[in-house]
C-alpha atoms as a PDB file:
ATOM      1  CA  UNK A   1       2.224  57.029  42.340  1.00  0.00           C
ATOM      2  CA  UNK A   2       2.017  57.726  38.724  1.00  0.00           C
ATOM      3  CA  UNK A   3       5.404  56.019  38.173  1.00  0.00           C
ATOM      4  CA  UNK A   4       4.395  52.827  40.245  1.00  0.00           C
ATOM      5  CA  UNK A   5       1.145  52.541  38.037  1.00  0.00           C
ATOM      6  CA  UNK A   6       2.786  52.748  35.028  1.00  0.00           C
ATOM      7  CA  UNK A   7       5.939  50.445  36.827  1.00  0.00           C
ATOM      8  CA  UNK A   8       2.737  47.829  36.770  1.00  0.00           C
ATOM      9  CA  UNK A   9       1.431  48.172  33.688  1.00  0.00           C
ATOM     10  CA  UNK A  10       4.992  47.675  31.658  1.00  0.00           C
ATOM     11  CA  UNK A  11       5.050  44.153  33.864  1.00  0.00           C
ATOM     12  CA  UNK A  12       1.511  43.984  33.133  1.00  0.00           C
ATOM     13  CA  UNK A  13       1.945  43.720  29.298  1.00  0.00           C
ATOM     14  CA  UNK A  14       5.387  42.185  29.206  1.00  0.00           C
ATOM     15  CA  UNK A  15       4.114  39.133  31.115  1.00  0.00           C
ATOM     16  CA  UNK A  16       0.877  39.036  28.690  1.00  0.00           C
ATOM     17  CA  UNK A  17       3.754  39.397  25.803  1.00  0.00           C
ATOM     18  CA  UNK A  18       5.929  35.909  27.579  1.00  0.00           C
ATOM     19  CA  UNK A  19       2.418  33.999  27.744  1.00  0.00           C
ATOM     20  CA  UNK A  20       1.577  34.625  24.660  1.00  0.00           C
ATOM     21  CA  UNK A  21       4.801  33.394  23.210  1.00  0.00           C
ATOM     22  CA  UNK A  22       4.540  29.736  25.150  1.00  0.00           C
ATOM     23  CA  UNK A  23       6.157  27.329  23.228  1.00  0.00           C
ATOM     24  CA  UNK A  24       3.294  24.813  21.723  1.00  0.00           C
ATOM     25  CA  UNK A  25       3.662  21.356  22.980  1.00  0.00           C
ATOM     26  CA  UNK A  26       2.734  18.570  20.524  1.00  0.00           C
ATOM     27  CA  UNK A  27      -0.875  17.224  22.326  1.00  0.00           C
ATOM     28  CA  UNK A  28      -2.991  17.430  19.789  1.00  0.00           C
ATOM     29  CA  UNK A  29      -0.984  19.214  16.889  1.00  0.00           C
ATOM     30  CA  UNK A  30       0.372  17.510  14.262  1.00  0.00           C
ATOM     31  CA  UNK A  31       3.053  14.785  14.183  1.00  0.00           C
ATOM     32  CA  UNK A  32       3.686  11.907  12.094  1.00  0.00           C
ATOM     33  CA  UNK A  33       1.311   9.345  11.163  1.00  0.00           C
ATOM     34  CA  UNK A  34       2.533   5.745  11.466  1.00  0.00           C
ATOM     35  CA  UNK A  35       2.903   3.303   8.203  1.00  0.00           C
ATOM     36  CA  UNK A  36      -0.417   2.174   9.130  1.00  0.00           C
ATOM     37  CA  UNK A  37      -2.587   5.217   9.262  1.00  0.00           C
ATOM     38  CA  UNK A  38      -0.434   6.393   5.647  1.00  0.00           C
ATOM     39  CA  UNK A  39      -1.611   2.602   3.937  1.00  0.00           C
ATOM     40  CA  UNK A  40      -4.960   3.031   5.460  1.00  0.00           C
ATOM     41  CA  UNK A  41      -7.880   3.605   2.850  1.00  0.00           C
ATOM     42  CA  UNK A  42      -8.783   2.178  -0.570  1.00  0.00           C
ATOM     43  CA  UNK A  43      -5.819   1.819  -3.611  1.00  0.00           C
ATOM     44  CA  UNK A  44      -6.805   0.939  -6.759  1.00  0.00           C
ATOM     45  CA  UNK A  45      -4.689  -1.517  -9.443  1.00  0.00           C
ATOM     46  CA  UNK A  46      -3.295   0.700 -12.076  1.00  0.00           C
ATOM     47  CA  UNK A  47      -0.376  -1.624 -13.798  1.00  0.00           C
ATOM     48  CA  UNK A  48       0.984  -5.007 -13.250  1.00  0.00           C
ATOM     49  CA  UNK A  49       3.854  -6.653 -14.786  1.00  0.00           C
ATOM     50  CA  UNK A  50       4.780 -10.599 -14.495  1.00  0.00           C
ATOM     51  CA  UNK A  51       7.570 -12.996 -14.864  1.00  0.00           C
ATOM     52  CA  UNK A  52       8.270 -16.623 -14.391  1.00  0.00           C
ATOM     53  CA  UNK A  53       7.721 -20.294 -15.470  1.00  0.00           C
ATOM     54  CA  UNK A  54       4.979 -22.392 -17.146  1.00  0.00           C
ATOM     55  CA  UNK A  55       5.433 -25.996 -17.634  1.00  0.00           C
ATOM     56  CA  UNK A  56       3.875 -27.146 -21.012  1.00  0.00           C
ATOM     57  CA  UNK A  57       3.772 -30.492 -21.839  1.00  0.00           C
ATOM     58  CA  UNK A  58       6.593 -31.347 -19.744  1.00  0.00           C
ATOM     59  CA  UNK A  59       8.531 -28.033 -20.546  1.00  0.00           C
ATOM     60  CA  UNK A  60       9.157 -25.686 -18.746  1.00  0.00           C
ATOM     61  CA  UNK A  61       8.926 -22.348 -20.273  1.00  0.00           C
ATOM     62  CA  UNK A  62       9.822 -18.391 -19.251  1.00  0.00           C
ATOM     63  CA  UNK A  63       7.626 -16.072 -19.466  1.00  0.00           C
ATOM     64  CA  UNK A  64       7.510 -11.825 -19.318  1.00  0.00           C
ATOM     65  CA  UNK A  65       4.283 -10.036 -19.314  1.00  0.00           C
ATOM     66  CA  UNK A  66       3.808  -7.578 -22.496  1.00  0.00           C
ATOM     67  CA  UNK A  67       1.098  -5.748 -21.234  1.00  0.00           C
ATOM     68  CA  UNK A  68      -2.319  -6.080 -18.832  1.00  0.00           C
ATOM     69  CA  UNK A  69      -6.067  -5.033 -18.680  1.00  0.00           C
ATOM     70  CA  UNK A  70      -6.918  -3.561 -15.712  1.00  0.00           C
ATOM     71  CA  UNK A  71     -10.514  -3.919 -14.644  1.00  0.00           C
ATOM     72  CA  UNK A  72     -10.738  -0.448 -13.040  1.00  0.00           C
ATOM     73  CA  UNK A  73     -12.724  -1.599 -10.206  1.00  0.00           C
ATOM     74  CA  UNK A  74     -10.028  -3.886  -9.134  1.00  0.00           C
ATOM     75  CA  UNK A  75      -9.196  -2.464  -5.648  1.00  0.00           C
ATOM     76  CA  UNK A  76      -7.354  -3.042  -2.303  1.00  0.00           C
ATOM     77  CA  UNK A  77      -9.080  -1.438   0.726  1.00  0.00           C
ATOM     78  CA  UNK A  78      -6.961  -1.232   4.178  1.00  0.00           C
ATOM     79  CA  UNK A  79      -8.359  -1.016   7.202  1.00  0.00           C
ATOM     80  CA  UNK A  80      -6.638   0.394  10.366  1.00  0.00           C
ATOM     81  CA  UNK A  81      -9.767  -0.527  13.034  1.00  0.00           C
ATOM     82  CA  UNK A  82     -11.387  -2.066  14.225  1.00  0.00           C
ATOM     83  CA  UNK A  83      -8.622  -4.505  13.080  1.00  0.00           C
ATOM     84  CA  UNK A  84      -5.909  -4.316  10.715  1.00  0.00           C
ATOM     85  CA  UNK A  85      -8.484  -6.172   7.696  1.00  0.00           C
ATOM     86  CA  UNK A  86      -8.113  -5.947   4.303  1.00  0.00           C
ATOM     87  CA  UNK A  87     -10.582  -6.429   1.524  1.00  0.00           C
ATOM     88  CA  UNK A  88      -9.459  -6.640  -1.841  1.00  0.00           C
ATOM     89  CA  UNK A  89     -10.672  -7.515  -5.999  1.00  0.00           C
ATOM     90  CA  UNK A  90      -8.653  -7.987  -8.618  1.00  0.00           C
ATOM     91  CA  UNK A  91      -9.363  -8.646 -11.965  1.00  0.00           C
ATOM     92  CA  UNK A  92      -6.920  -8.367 -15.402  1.00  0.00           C
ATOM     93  CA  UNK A  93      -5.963  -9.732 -18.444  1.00  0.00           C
ATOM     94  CA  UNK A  94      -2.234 -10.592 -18.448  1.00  0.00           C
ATOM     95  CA  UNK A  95      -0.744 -10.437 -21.593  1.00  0.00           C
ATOM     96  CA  UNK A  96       2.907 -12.836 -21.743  1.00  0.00           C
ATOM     97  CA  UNK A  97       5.241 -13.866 -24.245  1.00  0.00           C
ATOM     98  CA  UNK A  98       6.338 -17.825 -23.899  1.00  0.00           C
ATOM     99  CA  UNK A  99       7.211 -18.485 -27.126  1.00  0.00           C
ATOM    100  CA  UNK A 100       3.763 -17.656 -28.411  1.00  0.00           C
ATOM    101  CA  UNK A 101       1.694 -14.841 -26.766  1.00  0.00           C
ATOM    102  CA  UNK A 102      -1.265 -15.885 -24.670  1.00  0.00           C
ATOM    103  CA  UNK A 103      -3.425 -13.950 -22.705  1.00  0.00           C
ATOM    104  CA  UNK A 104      -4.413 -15.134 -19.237  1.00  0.00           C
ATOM    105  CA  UNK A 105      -6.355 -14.114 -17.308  1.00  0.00           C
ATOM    106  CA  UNK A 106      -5.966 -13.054 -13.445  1.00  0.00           C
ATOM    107  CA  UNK A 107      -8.574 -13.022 -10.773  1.00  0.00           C
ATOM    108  CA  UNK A 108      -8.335 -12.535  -7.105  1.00  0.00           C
ATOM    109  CA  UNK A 109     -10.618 -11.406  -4.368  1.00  0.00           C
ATOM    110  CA  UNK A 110     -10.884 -12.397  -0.256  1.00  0.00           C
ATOM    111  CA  UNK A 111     -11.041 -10.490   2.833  1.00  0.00           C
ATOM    112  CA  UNK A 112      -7.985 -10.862   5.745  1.00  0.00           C
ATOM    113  CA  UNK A 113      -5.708  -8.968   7.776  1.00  0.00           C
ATOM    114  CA  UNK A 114      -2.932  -6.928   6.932  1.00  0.00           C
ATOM    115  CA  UNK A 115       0.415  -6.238   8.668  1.00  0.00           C
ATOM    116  CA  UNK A 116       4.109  -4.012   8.041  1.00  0.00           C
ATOM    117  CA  UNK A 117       7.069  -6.316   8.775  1.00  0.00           C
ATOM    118  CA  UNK A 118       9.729  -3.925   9.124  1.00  0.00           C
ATOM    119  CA  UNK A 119       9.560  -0.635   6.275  1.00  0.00           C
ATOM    120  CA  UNK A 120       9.794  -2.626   3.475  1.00  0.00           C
ATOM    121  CA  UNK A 121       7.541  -6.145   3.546  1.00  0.00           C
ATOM    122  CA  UNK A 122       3.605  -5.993   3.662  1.00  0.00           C
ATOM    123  CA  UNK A 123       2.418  -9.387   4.981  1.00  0.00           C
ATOM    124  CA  UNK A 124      -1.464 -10.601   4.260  1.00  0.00           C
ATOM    125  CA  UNK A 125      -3.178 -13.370   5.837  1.00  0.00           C
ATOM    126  CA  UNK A 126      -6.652 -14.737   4.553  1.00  0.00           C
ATOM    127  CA  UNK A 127      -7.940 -18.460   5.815  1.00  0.00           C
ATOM    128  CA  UNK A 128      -4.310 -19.139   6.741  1.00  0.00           C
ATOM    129  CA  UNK A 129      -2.665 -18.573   3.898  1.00  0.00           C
ATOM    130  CA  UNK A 130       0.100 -15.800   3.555  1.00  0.00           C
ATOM    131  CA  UNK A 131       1.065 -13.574   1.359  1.00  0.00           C
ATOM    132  CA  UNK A 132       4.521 -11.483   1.606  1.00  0.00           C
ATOM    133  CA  UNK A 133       4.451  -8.429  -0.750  1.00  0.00           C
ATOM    134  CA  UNK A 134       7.460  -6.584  -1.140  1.00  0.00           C
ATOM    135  CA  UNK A 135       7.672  -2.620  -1.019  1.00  0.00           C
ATOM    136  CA  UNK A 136       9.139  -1.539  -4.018  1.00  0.00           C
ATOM    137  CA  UNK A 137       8.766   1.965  -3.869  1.00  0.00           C
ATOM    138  CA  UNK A 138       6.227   3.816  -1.757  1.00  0.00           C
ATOM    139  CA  UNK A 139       4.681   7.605  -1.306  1.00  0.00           C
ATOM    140  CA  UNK A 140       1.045   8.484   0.102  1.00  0.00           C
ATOM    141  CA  UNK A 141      -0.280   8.300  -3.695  1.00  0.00           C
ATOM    142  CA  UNK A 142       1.424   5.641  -5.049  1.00  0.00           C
ATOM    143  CA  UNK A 143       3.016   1.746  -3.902  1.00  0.00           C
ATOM    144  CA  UNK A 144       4.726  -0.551  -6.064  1.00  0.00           C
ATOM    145  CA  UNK A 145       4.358  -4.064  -4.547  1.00  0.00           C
ATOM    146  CA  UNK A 146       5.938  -7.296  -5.373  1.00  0.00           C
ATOM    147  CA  UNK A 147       5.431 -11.159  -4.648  1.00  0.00           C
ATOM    148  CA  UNK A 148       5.240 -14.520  -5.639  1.00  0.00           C
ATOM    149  CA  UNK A 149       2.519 -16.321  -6.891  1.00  0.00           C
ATOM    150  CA  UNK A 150       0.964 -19.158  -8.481  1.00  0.00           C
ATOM    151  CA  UNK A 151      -1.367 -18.276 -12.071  1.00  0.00           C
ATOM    152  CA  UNK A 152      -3.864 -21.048 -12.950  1.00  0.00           C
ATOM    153  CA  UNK A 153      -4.775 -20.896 -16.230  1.00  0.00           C
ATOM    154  CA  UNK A 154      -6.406 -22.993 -19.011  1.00  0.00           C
ATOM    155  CA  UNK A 155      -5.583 -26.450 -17.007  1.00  0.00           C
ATOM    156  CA  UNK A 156      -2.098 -25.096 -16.782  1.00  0.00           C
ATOM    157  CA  UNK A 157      -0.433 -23.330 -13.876  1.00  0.00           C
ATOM    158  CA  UNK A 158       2.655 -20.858 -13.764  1.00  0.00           C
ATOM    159  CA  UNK A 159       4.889 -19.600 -10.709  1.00  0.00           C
ATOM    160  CA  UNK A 160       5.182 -16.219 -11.279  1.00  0.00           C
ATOM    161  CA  UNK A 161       6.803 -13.012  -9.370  1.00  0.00           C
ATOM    162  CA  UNK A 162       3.850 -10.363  -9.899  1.00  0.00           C
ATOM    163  CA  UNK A 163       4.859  -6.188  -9.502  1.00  0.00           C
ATOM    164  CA  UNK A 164       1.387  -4.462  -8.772  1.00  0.00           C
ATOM    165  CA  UNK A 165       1.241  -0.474  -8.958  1.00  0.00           C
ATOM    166  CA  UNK A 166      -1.735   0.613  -6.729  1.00  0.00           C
ATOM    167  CA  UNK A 167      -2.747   4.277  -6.620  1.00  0.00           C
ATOM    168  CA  UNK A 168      -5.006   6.456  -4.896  1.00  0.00           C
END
């Protein structure tokens, strides 16, 4: 009798032991968030670089960006829900070289929706207009973007390809 009681308490304890050691299933824990969840939240401007063309007075002239003022409330903020929105204000002084150095100044603001077109293209809509921005390089702290875009300035107006560094 004593040897059947302890018979039950060795199966006793070594099926406590195998439930205990369940494998975890993956309800619940941790897995991989999705490109939107990691772009969701505010980023703030912290560089910008620009190249391109400016016609003057019926010539047109390159240009390359030697530095920029960064207004440090200039901000994009990504939503996830209840839509995939986007509010966003920038505002910098662009410093370029075009044969003489002229500051100009860059301002943009709106509110629209935001989208991933494959890993590497970051598409925004506001009042149907579109925007394609590039992913240079991209971590959960940092995203180097790139596009194309049209500076007015002073009466004149430049197309320019614009590399924005936003940061958390």
């Amino acid at each position: 009798m004593k040897t059947s009681f302890s018979l039950w308490i060795a199966l006793l304890a070594l099926g406590i032991t195998f439930t205990g050691c369940k494998k975890d299933d993956d309800k619940g824990g941790s897995s991989t968030p999705s490109n939107e969840e990691r772009i969701s939240g505010v980023w703030y401007l912290t560089d910008m670089d620009a190249s391109g063309t400016v016609d003057f007075m019926g010539t047109t002239l390159p240009f390359v960006t030697t530095g920029a003022t960064i207004s440090p409330g200039s901000y994009f903020d990504f939503r996830t829900s209840p839509s995939q929105s986007v509010n966003y204000s920038v505002d910098a002084d662009i410093d370029i070289s075009a044969g003489t150095n002229i500051t100009v100044p860059y301002q943009r603001s709106g509110t629209g929706t935001w989208e991933f077109k494959g890993n590497d293209s970051l598409i925004i809509t506001e009042s149907g207009s579109t925007t394609r921005y590039g992913i240079l390089s991209w971590n959960d702290t940092r995203m180097i973007l790139r596009s194309n875009q049209q500076i007015s300035f002073g009466g004149q107006s430049a197309n320019a390809q614009i590399e924005a560094t936003i940061e958390r």
